[in-house]
N, C-alpha and C. Protein backbone atom coordinates (compact mmCIF):
# COMPACT_ATOMS: atom_id res chain seq x y z
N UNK A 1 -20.94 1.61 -4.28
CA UNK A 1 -19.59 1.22 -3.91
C UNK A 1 -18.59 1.64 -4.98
N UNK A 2 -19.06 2.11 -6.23
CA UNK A 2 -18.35 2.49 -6.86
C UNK A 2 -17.58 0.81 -8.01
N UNK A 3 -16.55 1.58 -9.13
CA UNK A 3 -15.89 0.32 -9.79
C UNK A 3 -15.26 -0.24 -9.20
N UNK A 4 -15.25 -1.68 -8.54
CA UNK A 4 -14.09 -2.31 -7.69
C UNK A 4 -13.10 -2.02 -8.44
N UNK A 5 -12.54 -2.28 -9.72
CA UNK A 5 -11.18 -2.20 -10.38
C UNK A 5 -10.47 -0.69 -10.00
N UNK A 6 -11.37 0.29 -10.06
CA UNK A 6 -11.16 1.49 -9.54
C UNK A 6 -10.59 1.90 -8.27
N UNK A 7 -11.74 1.03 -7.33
CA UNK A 7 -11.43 1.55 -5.97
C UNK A 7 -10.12 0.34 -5.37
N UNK A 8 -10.12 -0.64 -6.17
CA UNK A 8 -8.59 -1.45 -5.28
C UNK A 8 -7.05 -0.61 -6.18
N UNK A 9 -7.14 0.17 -7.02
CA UNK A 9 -6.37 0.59 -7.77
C UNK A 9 -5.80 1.65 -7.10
N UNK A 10 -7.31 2.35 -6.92
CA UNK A 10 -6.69 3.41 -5.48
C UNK A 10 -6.46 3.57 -4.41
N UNK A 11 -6.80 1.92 -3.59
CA UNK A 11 -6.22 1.94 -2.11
C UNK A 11 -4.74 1.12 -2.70
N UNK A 12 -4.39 0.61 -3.46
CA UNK A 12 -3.16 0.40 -3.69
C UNK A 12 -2.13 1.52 -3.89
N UNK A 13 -2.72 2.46 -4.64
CA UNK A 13 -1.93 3.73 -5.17
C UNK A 13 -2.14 4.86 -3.24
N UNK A 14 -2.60 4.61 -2.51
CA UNK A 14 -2.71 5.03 -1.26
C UNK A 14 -2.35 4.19 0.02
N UNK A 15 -2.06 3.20 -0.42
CA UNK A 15 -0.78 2.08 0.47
C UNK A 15 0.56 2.91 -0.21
N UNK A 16 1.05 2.79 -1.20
CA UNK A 16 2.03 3.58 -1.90
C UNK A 16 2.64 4.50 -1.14
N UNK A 17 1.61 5.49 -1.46
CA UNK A 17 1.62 7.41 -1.24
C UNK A 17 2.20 6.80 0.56
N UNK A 18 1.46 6.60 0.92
CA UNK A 18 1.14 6.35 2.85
C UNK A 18 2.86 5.88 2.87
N UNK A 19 3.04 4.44 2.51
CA UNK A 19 3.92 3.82 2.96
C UNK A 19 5.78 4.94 2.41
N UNK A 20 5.62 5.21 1.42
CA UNK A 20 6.55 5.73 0.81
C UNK A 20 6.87 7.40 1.71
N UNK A 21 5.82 8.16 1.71
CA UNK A 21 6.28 9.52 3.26
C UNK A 21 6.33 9.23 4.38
N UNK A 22 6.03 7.80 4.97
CA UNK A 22 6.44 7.54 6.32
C UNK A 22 7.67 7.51 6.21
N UNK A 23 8.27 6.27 5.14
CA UNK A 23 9.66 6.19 4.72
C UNK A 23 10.30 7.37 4.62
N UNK A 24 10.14 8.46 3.90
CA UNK A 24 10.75 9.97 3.58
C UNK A 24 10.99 10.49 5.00
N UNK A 25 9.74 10.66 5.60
CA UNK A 25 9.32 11.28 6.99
C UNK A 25 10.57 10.39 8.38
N UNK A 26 10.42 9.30 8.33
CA UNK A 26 11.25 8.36 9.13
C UNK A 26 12.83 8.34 9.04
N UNK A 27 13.10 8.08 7.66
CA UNK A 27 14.58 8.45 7.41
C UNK A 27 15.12 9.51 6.18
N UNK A 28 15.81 10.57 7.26
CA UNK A 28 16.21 11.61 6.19
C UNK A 28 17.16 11.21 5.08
N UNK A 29 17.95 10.38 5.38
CA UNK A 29 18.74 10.33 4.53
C UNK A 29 18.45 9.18 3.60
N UNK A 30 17.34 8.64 3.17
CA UNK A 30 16.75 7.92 2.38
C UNK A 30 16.88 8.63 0.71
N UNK A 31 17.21 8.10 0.06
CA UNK A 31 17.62 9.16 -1.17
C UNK A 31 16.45 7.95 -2.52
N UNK A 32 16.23 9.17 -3.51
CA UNK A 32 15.68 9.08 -4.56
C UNK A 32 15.79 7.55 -5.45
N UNK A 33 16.91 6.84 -5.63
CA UNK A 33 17.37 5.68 -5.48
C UNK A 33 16.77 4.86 -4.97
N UNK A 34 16.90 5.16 -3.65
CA UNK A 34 16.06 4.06 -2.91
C UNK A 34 14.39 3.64 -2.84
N UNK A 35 13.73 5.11 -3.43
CA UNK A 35 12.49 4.81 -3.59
C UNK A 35 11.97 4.19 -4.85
N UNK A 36 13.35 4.45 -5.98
CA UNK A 36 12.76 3.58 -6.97
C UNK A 36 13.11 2.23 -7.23
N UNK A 37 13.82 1.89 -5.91
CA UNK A 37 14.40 0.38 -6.29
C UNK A 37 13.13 -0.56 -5.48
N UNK A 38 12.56 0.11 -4.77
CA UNK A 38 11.11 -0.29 -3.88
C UNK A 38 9.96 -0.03 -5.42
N UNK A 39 10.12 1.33 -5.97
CA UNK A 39 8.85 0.76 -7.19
C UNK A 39 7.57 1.22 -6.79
N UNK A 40 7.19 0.05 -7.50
CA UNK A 40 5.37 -0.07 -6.92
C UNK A 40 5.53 -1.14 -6.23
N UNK A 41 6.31 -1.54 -5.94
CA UNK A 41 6.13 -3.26 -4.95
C UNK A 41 5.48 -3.14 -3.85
N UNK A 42 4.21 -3.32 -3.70
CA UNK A 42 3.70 -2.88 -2.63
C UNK A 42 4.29 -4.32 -1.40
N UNK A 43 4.68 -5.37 -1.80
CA UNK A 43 5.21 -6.06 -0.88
C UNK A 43 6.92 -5.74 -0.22
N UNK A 44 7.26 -5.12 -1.01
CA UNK A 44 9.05 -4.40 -0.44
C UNK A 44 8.82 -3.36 0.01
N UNK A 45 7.66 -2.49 -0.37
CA UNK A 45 7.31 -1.03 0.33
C UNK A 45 6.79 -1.40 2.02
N UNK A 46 6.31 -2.39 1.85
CA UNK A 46 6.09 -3.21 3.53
C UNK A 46 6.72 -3.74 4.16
N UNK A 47 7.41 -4.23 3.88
CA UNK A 47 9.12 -4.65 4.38
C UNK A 47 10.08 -3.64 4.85
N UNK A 48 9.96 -2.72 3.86
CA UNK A 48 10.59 -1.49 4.58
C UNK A 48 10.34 -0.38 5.33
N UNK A 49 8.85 -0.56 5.23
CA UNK A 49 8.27 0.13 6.64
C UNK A 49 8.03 -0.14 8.06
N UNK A 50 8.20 -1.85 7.97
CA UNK A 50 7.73 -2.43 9.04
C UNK A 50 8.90 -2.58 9.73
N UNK A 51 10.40 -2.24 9.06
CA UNK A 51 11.46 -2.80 9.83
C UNK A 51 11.65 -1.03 10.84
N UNK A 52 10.53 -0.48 10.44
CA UNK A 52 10.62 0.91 11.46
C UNK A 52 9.68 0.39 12.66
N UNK A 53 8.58 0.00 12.80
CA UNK A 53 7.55 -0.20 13.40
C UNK A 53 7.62 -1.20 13.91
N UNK A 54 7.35 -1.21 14.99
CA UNK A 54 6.53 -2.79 16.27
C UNK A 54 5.78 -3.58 15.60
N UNK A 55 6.46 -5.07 15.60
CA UNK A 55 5.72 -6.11 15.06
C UNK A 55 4.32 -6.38 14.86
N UNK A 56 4.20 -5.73 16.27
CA UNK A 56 2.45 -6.34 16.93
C UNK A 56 1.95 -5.38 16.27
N UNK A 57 2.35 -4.56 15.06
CA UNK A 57 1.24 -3.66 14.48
C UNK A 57 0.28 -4.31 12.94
N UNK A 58 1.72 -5.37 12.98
CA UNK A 58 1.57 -5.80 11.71
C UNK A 58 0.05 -6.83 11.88
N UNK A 59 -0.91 -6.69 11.15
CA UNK A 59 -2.17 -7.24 10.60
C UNK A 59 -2.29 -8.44 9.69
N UNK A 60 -2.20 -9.80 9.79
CA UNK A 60 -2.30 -10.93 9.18
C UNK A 60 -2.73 -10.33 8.29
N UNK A 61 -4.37 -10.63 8.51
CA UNK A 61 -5.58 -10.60 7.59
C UNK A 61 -4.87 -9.23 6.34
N UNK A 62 -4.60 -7.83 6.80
CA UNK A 62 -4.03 -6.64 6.42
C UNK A 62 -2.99 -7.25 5.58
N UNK A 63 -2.04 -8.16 5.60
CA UNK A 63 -0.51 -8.50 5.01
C UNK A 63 -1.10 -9.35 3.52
N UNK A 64 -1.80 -10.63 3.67
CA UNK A 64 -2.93 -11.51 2.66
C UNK A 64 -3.61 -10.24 1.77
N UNK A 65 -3.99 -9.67 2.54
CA UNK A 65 -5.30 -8.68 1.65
C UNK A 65 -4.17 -7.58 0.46
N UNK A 66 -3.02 -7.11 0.98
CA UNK A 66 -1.96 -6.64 0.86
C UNK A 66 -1.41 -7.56 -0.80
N UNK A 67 -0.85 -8.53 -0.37
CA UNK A 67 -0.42 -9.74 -1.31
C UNK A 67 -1.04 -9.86 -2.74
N UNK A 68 -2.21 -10.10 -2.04
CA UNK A 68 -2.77 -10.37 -3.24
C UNK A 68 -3.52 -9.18 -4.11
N UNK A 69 -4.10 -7.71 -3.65
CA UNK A 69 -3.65 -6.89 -4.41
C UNK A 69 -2.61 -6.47 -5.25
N UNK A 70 -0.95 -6.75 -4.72
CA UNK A 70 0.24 -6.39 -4.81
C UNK A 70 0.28 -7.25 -6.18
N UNK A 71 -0.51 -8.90 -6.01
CA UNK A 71 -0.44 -9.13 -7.75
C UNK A 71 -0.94 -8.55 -8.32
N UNK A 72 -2.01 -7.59 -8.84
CA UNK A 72 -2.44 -7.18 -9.72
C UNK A 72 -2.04 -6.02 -9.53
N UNK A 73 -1.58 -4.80 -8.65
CA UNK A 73 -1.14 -3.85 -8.71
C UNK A 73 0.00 -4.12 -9.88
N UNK A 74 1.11 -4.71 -9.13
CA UNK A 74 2.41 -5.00 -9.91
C UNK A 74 2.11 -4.96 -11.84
N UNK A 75 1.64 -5.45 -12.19
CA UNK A 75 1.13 -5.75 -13.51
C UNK A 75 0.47 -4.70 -14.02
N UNK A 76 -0.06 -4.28 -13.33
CA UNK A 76 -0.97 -3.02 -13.43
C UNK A 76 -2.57 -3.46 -14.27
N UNK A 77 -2.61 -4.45 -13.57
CA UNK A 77 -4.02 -5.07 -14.33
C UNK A 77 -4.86 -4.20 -13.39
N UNK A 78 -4.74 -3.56 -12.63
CA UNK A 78 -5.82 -2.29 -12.55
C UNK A 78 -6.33 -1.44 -12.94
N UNK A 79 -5.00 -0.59 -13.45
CA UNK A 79 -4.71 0.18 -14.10
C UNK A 79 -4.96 0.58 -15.70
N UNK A 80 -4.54 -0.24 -15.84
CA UNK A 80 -4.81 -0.75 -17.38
C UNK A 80 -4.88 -2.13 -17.39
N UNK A 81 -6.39 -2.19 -17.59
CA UNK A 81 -6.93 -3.94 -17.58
C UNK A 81 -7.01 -4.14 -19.32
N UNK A 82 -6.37 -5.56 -19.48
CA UNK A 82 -6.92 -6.29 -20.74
C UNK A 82 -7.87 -6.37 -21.07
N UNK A 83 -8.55 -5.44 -22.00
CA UNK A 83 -10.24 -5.74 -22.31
C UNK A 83 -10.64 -7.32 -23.01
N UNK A 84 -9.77 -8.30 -23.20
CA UNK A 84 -10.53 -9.33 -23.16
C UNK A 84 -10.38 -10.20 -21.81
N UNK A 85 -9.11 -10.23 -21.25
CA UNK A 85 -8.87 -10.53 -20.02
C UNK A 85 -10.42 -10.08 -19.32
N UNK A 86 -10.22 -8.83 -19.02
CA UNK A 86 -11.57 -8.39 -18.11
C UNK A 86 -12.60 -9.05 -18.92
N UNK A 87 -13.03 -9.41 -19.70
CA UNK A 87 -14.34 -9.55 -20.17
C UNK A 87 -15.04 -11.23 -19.72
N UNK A 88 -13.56 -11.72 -20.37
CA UNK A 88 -13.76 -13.17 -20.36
C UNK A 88 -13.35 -14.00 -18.60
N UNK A 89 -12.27 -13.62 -18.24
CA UNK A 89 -11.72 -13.46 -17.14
C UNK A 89 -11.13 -12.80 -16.18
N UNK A 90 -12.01 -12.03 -15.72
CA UNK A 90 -11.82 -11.01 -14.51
C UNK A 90 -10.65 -11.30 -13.53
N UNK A 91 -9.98 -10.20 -13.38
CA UNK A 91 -9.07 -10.55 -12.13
C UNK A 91 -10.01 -10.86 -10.80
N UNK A 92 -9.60 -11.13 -9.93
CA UNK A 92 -10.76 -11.57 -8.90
C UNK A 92 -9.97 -10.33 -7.89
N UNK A 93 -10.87 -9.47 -7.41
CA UNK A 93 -10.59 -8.08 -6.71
C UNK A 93 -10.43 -8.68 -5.40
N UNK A 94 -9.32 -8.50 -5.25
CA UNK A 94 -9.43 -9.00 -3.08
C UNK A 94 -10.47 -8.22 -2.51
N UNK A 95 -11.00 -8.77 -0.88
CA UNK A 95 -11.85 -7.38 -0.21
C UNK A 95 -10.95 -6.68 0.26
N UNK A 96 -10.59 -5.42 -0.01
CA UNK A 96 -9.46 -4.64 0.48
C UNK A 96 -10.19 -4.11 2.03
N UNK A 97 -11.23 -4.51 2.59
CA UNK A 97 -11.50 -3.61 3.98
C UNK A 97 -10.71 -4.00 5.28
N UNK A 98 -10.07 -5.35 5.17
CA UNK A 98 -9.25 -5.57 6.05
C UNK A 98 -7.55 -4.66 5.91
N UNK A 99 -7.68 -4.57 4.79
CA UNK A 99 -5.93 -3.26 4.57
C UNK A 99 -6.11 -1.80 5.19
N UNK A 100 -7.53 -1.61 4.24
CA UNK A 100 -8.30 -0.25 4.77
C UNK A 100 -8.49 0.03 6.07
N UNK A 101 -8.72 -1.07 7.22
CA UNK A 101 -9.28 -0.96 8.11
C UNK A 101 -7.80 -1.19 9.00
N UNK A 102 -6.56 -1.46 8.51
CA UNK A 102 -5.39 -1.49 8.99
C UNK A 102 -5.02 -0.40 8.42
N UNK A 103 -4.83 0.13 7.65
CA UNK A 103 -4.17 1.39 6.84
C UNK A 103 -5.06 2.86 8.03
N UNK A 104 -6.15 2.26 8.37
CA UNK A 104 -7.15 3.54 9.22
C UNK A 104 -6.17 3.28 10.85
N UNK A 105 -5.79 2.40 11.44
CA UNK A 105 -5.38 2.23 12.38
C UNK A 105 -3.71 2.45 12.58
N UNK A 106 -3.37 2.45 11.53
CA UNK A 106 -1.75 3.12 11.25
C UNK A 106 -2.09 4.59 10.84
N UNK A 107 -3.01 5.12 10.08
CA UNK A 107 -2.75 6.75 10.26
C UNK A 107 -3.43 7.16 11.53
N UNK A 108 -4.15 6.68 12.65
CA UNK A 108 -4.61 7.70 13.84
C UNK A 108 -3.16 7.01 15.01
N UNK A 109 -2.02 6.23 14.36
CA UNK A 109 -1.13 5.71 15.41
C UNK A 109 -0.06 6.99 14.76
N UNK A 110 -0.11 7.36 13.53
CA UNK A 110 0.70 8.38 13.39
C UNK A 110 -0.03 9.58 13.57
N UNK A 111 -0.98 9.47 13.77
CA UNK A 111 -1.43 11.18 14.09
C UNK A 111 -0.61 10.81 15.85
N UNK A 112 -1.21 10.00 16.45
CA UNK A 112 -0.80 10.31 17.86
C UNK A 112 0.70 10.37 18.16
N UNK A 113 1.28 10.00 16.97
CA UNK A 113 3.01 10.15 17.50
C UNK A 113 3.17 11.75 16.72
N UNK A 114 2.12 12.31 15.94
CA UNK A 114 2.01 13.67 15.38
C UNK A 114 3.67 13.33 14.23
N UNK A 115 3.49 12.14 13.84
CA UNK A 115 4.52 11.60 12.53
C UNK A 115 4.68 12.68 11.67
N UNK A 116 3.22 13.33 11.19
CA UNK A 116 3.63 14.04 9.97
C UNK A 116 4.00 15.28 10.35
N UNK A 117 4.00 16.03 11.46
CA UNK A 117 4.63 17.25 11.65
C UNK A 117 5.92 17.49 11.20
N UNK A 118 6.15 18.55 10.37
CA UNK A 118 7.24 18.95 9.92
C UNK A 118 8.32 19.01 11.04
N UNK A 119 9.58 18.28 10.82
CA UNK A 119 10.96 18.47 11.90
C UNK A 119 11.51 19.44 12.01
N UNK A 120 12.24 20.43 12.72
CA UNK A 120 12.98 21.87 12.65
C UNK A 120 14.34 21.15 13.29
């Protein structure tokens, strides 16, 4: 399965990437500004994607699993973990397969709207 600290670091940093070119992709006139006042917040980066998208897409379990990554993303205790922190007291890794398994069901809903095709 690989380092959990690793692998929630990188479905966070791939909620990011995902959520941030829908945003680009969705509204052109979204400017540079605006993506850094969103950050790494992976909870405002969801807020502002979802006010594009149908409610009923949104995933409880997916939003919780979301959250509580989003604390340790934010901090970047993933990223760069406290080696006594980690030693003595581990962050406790959410199961990210409920995000994953929502994050898999939002990219085959944008393949079928063919989202990422370039606009002319």
């Amino acid at each position: 399965m690989g380092n959990t600290n690793v692998v929630a670091h990188l479905i966070g940093q791939a909620t990011e990437l995902l959520g941030k070119s829908f945003l680009l992709w969705i509204d052109t006139d979204i400017r540079n500004s605006d993506l850094q006042r969103i950050g790494h917040d992976l909870i405002k980066l969801n807020d502002e994607v979802y006010e594009h998208l149908d409610h009923r897409l949104i995933d409880k379990e997916a939003l919780r699993t979301l959250e509580d990554l989003h604390a340790l993303f934010k901090r970047h205790a993933l990223r760069y973990p406290d080696l006594l922190e980690f030693i003595f007291t581990p962050p406790e890794i959410p199961d990210c397969e409920p995000l994953l398994k929502h994050l898999h069901r939002l990219l085959r809903f944008a393949d079928r709207l063919q989202i990422w095709q370039f606009k002319y």
